[in-house]
PDB file of N, CA and C in Angstrom:
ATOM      1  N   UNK A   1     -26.386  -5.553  19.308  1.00  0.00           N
ATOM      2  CA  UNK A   1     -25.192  -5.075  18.630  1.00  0.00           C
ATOM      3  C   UNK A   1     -24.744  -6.131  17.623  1.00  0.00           C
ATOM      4  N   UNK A   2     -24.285  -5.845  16.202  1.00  0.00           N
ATOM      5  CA  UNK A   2     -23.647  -6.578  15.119  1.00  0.00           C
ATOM      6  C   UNK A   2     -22.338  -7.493  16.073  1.00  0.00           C
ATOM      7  N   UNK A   3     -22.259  -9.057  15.333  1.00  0.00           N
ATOM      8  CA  UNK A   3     -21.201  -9.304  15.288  1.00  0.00           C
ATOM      9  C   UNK A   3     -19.968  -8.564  14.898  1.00  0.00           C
ATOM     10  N   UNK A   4     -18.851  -8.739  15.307  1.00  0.00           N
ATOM     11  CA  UNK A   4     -17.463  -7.508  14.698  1.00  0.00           C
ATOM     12  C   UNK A   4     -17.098  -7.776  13.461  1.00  0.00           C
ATOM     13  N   UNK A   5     -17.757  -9.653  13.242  1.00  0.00           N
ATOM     14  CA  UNK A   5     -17.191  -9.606  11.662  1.00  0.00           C
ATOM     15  C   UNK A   5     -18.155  -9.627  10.796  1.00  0.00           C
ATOM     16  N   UNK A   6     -19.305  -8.750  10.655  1.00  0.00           N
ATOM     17  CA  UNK A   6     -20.264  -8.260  10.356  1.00  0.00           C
ATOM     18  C   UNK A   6     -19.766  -6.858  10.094  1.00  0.00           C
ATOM     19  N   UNK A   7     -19.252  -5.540  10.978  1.00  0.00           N
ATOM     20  CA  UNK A   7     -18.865  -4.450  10.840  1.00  0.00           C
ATOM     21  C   UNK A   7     -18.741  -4.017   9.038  1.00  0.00           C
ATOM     22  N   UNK A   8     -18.818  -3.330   8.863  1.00  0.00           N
ATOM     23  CA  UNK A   8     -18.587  -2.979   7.809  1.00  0.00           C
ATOM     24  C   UNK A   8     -17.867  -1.545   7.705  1.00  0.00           C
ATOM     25  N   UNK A   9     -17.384  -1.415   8.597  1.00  0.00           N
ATOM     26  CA  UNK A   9     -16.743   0.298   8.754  1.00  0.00           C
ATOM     27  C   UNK A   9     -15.547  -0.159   8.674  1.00  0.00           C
ATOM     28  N   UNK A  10     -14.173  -0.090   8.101  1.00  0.00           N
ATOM     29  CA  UNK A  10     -13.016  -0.371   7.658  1.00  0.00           C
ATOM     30  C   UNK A  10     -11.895   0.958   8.254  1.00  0.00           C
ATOM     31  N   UNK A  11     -11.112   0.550   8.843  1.00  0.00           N
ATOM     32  CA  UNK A  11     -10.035   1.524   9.717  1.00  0.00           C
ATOM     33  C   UNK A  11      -9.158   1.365   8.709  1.00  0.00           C
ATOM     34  N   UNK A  12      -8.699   2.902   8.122  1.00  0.00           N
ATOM     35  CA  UNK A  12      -7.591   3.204   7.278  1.00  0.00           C
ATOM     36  C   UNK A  12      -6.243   3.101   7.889  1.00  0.00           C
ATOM     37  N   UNK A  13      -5.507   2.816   7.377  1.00  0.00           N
ATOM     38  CA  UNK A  13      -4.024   2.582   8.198  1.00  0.00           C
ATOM     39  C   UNK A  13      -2.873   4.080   7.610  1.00  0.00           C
ATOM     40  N   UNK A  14      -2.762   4.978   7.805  1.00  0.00           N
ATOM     41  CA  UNK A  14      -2.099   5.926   6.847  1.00  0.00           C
ATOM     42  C   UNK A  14      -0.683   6.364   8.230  1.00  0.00           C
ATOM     43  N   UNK A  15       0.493   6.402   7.910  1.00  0.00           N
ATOM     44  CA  UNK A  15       1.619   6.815   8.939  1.00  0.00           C
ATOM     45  C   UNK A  15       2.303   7.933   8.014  1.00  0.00           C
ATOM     46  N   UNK A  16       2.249   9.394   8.856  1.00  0.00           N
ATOM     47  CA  UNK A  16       2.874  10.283   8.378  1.00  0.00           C
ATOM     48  C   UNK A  16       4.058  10.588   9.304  1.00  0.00           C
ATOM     49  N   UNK A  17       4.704  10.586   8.511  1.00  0.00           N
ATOM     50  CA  UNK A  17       6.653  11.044   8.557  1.00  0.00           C
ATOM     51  C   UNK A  17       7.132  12.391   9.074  1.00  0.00           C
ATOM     52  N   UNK A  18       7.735  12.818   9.901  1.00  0.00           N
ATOM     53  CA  UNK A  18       7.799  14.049  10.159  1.00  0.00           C
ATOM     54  C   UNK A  18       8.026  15.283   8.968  1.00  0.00           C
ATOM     55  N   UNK A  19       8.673  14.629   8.182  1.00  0.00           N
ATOM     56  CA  UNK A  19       8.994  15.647   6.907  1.00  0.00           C
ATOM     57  C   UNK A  19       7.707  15.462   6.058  1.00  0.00           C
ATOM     58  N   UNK A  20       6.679  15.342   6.559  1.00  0.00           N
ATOM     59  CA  UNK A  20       5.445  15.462   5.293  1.00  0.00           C
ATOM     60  C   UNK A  20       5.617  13.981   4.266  1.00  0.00           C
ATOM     61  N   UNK A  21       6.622  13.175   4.289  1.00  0.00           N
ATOM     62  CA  UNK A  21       6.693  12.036   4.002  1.00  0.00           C
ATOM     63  C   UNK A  21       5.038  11.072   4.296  1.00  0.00           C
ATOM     64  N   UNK A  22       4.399  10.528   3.735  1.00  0.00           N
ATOM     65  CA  UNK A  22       3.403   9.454   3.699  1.00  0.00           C
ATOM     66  C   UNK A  22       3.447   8.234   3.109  1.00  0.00           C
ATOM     67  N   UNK A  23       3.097   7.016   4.404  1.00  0.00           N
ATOM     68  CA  UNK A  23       2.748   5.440   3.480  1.00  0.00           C
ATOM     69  C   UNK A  23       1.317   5.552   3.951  1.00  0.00           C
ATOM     70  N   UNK A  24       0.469   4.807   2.642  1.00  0.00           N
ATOM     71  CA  UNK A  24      -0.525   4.449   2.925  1.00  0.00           C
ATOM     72  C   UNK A  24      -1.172   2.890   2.168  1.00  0.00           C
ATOM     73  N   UNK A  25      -2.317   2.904   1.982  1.00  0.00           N
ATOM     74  CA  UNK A  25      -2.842   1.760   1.751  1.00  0.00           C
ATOM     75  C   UNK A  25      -2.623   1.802   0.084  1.00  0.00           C
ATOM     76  N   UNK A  26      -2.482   3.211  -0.405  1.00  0.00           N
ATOM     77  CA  UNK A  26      -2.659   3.207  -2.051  1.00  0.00           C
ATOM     78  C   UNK A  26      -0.994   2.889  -2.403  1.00  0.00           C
ATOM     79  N   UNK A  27      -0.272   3.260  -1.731  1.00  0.00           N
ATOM     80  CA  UNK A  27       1.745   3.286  -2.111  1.00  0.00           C
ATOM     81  C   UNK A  27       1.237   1.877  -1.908  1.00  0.00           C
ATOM     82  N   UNK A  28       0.961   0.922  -1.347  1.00  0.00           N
ATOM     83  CA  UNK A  28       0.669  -0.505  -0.770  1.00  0.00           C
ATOM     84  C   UNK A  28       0.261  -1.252  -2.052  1.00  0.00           C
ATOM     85  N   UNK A  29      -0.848  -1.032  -2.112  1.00  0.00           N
ATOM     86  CA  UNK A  29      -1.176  -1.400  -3.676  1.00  0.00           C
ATOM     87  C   UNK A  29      -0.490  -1.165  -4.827  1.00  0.00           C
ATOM     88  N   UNK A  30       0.098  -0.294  -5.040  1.00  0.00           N
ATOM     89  CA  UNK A  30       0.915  -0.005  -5.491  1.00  0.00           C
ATOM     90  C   UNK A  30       1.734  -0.967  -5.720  1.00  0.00           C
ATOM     91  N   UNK A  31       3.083  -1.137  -4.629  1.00  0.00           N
ATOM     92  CA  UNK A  31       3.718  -2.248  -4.800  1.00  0.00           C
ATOM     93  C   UNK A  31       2.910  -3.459  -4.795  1.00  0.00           C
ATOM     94  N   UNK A  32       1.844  -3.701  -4.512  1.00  0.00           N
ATOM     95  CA  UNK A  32       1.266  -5.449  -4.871  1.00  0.00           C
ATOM     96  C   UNK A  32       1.368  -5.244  -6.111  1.00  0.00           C
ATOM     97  N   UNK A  33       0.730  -4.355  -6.769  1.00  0.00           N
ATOM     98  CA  UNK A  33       0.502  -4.654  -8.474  1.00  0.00           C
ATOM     99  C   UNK A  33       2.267  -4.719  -9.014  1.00  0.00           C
ATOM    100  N   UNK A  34       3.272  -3.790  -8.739  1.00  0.00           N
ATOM    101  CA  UNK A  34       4.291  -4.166  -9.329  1.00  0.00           C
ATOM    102  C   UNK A  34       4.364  -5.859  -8.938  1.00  0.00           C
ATOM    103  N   UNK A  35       4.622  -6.320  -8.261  1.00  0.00           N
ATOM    104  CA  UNK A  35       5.088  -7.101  -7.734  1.00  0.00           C
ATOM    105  C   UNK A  35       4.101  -8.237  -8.564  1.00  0.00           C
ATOM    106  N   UNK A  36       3.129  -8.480  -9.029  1.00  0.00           N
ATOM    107  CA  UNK A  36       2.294  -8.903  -9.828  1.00  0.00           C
ATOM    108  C   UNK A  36       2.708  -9.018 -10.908  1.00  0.00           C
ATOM    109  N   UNK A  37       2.923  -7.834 -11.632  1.00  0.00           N
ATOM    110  CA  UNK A  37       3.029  -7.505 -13.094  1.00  0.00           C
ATOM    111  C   UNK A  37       4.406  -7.554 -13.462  1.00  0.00           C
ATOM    112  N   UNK A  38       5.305  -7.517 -12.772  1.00  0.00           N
ATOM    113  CA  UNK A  38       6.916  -6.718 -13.030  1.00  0.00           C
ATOM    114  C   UNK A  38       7.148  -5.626 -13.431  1.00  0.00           C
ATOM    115  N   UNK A  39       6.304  -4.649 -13.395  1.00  0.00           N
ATOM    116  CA  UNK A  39       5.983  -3.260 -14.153  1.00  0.00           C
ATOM    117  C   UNK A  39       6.048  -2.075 -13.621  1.00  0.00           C
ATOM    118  N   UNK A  40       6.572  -1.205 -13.341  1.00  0.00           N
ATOM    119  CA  UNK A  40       5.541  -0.287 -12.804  1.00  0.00           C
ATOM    120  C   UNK A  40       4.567   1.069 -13.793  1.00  0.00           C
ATOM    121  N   UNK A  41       4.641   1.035 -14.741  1.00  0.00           N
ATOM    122  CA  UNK A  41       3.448   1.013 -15.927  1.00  0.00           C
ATOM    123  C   UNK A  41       2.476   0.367 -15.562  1.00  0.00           C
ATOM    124  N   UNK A  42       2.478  -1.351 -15.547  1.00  0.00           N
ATOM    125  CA  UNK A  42       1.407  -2.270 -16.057  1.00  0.00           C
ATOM    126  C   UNK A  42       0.565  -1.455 -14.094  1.00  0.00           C
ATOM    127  N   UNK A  43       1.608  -1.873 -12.975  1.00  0.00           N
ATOM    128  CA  UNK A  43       1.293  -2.047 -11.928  1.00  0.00           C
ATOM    129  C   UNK A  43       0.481  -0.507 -11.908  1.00  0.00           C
ATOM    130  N   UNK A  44       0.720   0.907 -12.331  1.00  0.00           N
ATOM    131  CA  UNK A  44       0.013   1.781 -12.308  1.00  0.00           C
ATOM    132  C   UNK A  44      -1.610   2.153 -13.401  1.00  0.00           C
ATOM    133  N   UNK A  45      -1.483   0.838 -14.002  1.00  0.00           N
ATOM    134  CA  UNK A  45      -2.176   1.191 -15.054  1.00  0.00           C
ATOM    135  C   UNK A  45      -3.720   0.345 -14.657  1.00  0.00           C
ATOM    136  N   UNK A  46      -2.915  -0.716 -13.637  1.00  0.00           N
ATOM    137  CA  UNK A  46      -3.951  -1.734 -12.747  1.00  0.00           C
ATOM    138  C   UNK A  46      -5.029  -0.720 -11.786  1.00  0.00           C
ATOM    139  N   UNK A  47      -4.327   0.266 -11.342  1.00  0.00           N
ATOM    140  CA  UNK A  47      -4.730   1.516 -10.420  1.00  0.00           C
ATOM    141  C   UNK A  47      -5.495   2.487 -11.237  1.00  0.00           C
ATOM    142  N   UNK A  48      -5.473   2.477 -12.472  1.00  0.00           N
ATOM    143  CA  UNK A  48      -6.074   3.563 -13.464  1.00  0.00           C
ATOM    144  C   UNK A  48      -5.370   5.083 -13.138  1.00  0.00           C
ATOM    145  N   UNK A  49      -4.079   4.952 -12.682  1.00  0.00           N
ATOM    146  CA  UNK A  49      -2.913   5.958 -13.000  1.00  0.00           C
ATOM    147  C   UNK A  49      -1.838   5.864 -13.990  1.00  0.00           C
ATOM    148  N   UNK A  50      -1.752   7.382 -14.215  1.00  0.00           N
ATOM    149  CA  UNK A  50      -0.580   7.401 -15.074  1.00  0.00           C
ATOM    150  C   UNK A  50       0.653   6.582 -14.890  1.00  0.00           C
ATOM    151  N   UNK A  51       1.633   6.392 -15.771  1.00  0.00           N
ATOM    152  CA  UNK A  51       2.653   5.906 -15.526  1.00  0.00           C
ATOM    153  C   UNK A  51       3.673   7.146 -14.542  1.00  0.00           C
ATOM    154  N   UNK A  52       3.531   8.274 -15.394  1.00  0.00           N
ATOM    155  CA  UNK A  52       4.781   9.591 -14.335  1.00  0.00           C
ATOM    156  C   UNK A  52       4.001   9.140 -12.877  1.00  0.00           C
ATOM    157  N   UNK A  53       2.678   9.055 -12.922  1.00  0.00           N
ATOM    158  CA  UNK A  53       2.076   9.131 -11.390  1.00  0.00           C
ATOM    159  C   UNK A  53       2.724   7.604 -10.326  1.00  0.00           C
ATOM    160  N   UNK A  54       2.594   6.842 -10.803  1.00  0.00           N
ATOM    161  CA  UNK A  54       3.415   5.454 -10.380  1.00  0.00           C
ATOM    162  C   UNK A  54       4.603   5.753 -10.285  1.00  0.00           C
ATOM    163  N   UNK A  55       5.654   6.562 -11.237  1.00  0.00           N
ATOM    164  CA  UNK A  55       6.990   6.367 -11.024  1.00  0.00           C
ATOM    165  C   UNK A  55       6.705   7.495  -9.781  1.00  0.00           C
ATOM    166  N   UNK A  56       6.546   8.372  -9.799  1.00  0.00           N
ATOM    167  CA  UNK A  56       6.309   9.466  -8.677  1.00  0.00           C
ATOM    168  C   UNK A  56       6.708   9.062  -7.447  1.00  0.00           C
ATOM    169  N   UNK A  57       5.488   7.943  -7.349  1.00  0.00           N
ATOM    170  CA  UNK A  57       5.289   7.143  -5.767  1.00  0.00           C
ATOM    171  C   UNK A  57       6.241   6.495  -5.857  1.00  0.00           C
ATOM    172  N   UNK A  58       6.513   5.556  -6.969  1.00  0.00           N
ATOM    173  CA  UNK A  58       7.768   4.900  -6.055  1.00  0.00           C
ATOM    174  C   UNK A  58       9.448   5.328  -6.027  1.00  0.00           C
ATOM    175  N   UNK A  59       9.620   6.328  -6.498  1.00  0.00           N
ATOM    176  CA  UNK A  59      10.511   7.427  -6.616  1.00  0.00           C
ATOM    177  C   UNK A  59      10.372   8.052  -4.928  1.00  0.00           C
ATOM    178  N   UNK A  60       8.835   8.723  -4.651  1.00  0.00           N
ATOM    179  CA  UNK A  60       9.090   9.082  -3.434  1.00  0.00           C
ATOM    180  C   UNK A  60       9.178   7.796  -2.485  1.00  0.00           C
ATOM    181  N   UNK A  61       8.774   6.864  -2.233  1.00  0.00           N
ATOM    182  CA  UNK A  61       9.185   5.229  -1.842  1.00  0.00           C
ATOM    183  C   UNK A  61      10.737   5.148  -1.531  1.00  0.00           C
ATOM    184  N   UNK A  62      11.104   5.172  -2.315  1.00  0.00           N
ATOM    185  CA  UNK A  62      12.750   4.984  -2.858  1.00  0.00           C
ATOM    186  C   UNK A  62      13.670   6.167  -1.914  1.00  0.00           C
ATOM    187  N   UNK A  63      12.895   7.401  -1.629  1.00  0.00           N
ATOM    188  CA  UNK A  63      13.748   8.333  -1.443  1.00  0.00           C
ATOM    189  C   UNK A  63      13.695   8.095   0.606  1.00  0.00           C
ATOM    190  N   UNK A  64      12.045   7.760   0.733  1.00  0.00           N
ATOM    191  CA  UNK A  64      11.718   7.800   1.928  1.00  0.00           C
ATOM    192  C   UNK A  64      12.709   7.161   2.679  1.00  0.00           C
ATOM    193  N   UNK A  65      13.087   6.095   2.836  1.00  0.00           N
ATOM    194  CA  UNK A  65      14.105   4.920   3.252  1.00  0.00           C
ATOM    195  C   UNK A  65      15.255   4.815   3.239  1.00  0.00           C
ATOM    196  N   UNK A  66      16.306   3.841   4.159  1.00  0.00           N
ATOM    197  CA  UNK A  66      17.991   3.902   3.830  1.00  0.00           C
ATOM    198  C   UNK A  66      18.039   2.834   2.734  1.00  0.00           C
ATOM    199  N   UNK A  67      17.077   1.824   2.337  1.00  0.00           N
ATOM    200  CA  UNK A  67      17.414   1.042   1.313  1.00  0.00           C
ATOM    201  C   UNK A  67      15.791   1.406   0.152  1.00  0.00           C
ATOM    202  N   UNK A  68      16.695   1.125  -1.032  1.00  0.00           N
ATOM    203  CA  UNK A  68      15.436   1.273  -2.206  1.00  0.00           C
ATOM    204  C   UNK A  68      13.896   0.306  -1.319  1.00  0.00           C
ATOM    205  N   UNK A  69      13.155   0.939  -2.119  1.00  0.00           N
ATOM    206  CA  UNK A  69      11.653  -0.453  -2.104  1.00  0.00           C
ATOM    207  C   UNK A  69      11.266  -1.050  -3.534  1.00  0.00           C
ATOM    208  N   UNK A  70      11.707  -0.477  -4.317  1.00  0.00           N
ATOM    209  CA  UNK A  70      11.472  -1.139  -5.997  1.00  0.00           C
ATOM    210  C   UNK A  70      12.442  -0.849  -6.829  1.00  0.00           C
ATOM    211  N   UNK A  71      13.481  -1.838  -7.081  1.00  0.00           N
ATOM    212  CA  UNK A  71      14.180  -1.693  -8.189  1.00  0.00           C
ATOM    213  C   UNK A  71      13.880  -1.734  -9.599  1.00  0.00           C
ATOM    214  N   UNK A  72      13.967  -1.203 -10.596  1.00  0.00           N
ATOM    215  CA  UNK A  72      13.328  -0.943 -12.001  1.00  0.00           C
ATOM    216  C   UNK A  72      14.988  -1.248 -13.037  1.00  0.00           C
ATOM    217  N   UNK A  73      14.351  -1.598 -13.884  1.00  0.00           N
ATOM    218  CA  UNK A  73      15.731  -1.615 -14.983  1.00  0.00           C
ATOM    219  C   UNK A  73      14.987  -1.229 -16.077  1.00  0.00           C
ATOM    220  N   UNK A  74      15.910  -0.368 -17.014  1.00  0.00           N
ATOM    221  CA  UNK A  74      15.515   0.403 -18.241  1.00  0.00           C
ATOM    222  C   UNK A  74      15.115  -0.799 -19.378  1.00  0.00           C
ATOM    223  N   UNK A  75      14.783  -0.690 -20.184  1.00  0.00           N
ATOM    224  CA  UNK A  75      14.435  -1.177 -21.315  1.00  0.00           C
ATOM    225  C   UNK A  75      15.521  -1.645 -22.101  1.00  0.00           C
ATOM    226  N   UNK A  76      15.325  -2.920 -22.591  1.00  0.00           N
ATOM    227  CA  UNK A  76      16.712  -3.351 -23.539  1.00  0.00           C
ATOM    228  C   UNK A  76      15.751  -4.833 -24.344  1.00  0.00           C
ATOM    229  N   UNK A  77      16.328  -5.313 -25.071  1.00  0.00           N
ATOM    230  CA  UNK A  77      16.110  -6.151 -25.972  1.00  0.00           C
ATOM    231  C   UNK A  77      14.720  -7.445 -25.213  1.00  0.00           C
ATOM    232  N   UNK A  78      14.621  -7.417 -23.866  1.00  0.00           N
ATOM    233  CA  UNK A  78      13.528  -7.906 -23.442  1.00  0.00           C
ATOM    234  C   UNK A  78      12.555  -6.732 -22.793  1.00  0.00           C
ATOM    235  N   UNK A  79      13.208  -5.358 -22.802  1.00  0.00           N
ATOM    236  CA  UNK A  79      12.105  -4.241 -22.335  1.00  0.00           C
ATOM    237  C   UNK A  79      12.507  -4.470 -20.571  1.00  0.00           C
ATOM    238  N   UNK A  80      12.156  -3.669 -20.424  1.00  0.00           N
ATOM    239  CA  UNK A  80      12.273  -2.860 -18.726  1.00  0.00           C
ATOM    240  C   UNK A  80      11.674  -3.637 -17.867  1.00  0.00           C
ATOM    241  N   UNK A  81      11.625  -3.400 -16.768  1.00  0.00           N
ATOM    242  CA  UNK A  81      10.699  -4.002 -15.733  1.00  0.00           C
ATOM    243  C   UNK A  81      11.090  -3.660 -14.593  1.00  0.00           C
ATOM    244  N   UNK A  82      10.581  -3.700 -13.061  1.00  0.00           N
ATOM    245  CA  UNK A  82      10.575  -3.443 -12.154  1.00  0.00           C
ATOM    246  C   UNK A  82      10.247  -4.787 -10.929  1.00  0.00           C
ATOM    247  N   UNK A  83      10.820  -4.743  -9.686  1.00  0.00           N
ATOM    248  CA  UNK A  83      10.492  -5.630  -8.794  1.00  0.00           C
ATOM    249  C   UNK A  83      10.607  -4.690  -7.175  1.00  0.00           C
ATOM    250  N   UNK A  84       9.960  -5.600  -6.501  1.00  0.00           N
ATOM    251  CA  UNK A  84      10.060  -5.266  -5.215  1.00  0.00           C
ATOM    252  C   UNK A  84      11.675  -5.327  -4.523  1.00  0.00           C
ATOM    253  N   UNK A  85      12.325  -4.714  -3.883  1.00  0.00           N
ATOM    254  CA  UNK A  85      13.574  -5.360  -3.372  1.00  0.00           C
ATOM    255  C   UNK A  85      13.202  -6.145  -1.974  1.00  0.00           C
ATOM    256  N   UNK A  86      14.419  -6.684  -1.634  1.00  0.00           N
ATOM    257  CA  UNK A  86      13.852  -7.440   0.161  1.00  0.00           C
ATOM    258  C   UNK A  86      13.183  -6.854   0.795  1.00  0.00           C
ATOM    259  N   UNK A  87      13.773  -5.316   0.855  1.00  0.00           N
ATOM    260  CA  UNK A  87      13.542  -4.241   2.247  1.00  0.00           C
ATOM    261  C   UNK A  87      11.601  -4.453   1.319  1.00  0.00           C
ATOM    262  N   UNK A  88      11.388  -4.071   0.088  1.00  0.00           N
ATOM    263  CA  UNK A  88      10.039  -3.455  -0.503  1.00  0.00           C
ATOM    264  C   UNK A  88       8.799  -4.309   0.271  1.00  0.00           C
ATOM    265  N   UNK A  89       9.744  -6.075  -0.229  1.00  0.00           N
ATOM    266  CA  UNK A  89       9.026  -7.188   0.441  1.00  0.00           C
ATOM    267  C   UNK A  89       8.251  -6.737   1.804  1.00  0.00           C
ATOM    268  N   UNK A  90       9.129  -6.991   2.268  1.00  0.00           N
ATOM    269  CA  UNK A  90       9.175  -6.153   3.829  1.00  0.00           C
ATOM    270  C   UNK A  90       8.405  -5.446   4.397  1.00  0.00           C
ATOM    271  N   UNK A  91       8.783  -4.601   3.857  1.00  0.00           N
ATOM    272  CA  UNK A  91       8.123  -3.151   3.963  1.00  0.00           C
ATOM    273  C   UNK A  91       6.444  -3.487   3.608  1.00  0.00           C
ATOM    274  N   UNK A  92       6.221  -4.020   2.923  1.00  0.00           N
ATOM    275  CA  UNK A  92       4.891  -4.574   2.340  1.00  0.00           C
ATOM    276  C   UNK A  92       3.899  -5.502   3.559  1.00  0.00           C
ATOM    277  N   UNK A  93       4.614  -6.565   3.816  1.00  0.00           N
ATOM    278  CA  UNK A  93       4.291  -7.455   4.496  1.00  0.00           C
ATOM    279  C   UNK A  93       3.817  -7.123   5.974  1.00  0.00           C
ATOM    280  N   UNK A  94       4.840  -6.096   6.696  1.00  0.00           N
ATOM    281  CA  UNK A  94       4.910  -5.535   7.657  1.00  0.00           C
ATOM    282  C   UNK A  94       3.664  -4.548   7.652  1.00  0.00           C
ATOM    283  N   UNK A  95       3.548  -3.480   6.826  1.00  0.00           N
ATOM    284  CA  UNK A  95       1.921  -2.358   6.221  1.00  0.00           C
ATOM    285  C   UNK A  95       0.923  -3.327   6.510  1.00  0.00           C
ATOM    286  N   UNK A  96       0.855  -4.890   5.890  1.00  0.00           N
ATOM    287  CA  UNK A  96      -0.427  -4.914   5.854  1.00  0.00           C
ATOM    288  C   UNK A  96      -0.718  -5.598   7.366  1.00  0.00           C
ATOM    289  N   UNK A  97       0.382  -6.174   7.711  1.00  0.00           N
ATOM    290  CA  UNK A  97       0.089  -6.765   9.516  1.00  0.00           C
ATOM    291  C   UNK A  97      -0.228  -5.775  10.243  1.00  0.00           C
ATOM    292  N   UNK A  98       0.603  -4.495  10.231  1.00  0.00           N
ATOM    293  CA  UNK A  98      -0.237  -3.136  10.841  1.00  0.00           C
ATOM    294  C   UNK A  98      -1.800  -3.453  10.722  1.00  0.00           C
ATOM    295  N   UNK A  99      -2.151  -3.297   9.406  1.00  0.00           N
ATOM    296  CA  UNK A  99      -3.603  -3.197   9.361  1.00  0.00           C
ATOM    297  C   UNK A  99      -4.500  -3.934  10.316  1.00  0.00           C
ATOM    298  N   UNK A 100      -3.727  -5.101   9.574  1.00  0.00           N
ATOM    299  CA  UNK A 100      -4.502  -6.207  10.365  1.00  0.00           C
ATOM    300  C   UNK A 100      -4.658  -6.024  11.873  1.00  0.00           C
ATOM    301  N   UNK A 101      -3.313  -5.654  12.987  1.00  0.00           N
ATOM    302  CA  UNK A 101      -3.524  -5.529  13.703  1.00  0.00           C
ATOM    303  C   UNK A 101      -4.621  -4.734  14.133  1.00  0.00           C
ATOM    304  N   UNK A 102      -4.700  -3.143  13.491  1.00  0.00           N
ATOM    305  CA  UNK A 102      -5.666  -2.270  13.691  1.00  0.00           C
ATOM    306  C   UNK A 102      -7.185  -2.835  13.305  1.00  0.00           C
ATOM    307  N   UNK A 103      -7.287  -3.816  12.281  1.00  0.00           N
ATOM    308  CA  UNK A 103      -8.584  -4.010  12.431  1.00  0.00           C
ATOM    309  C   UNK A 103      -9.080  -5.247  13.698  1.00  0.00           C
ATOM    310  N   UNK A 104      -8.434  -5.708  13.869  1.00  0.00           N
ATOM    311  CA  UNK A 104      -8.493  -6.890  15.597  1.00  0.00           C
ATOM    312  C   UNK A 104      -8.831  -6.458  16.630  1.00  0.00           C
ATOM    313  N   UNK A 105      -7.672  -4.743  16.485  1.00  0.00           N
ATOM    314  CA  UNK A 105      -7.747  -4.245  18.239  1.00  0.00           C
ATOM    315  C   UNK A 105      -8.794  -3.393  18.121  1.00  0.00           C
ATOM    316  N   UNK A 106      -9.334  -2.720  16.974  1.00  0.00           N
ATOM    317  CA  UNK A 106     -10.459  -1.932  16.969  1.00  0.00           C
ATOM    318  C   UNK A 106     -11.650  -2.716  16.617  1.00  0.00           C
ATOM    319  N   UNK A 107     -11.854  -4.186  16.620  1.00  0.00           N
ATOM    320  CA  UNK A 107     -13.037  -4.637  16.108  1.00  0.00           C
ATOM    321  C   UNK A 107     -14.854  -4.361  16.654  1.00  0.00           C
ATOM    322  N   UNK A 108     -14.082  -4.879  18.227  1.00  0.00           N
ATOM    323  CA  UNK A 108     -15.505  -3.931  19.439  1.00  0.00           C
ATOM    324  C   UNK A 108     -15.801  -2.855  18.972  1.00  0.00           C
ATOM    325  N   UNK A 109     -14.845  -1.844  19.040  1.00  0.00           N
ATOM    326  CA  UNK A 109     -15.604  -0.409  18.776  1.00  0.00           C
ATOM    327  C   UNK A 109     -15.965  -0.017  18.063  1.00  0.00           C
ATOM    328  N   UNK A 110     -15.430  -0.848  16.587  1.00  0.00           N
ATOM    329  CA  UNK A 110     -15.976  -0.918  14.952  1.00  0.00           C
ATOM    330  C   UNK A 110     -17.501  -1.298  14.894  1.00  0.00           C
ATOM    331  N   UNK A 111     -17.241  -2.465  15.689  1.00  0.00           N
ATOM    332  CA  UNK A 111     -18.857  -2.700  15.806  1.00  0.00           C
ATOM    333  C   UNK A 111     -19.441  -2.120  16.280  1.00  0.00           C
ATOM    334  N   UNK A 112     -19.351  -1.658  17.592  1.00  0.00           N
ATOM    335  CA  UNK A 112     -20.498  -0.622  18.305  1.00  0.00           C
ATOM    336  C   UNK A 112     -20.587   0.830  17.251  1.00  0.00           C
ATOM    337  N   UNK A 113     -19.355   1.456  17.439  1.00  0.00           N
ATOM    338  CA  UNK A 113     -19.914   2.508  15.730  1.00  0.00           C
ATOM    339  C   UNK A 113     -21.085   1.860  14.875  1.00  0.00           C
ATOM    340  N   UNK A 114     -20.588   0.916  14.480  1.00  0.00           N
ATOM    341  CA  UNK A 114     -21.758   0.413  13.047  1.00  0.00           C
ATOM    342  C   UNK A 114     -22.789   0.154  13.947  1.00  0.00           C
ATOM    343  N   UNK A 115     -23.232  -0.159  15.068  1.00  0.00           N
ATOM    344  CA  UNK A 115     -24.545  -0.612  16.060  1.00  0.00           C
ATOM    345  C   UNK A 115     -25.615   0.602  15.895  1.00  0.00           C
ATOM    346  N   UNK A 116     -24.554   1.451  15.903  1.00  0.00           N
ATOM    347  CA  UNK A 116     -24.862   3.049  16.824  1.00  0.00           C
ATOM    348  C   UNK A 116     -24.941   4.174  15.577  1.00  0.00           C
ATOM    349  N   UNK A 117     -24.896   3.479  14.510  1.00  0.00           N
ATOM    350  CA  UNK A 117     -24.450   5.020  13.109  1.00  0.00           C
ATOM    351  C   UNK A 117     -26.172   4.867  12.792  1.00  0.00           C
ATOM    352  N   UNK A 118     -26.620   6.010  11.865  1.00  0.00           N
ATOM    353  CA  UNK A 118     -27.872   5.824  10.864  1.00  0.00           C
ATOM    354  C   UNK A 118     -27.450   5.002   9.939  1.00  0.00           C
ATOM    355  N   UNK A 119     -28.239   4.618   9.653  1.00  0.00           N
ATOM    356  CA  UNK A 119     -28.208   4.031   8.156  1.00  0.00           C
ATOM    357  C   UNK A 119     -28.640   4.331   7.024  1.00  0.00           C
TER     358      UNK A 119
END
């Protein structure tokens, strides 16, 4: 059987909301690239999405929650931009430790899958 950190089969992390609400790994990226760029243009454009498609997500982001996840300011004499808020931080930091956790506690069985798949 493969070492586990050998595996190459990757566990998606996706949590759906009772109201059809979804976070996943792409809203995730998402905010890294704002949070990168100050944008959410530049940060959707990093993704090879539209800009309406970026504001979309973090519009639905924004709505999901009791506090915003990306504050944006309109355009003025230095132009617009966008940031993560605390909660976004957060909210971010917390998604990807999920992952992490899920890839630790599933690593054995990740591996035995990959032992056990065709190739």
């Amino acid at each position: 059987m493969k070492n586990a950190s050998e595996c190459t089969l990757v566990p998606i992390l996706r949590i759906s909301f009772p109201d059809d609400d979804r976070l996943g790994h792409g809203k995730m990226e998402l905010l890294e690239h704002i949070r990168e760029t100050g944008s959410i243009s530049a940060g959707g454009r990093a993704m090879d999405m539209s800009y309406r498609r970026a504001w979309l997500l973090v519009s639905e982001m924004n709505r999901m929650f009791r506090q915003p996840v990306v504050e944006s300011q309109r355009g003025g004499q230095k132009g617009g931009g966008a940031a993560l808020t605390e909660f976004g931080e957060e909210l971010l930091m917390r998604f990807r430790q999920m992952e992490q956790t899920i890839r630790v506690t599933l690593a054995d069985d990740l591996a035995w899958l990959e032992a056990n798949r065709l190739a």
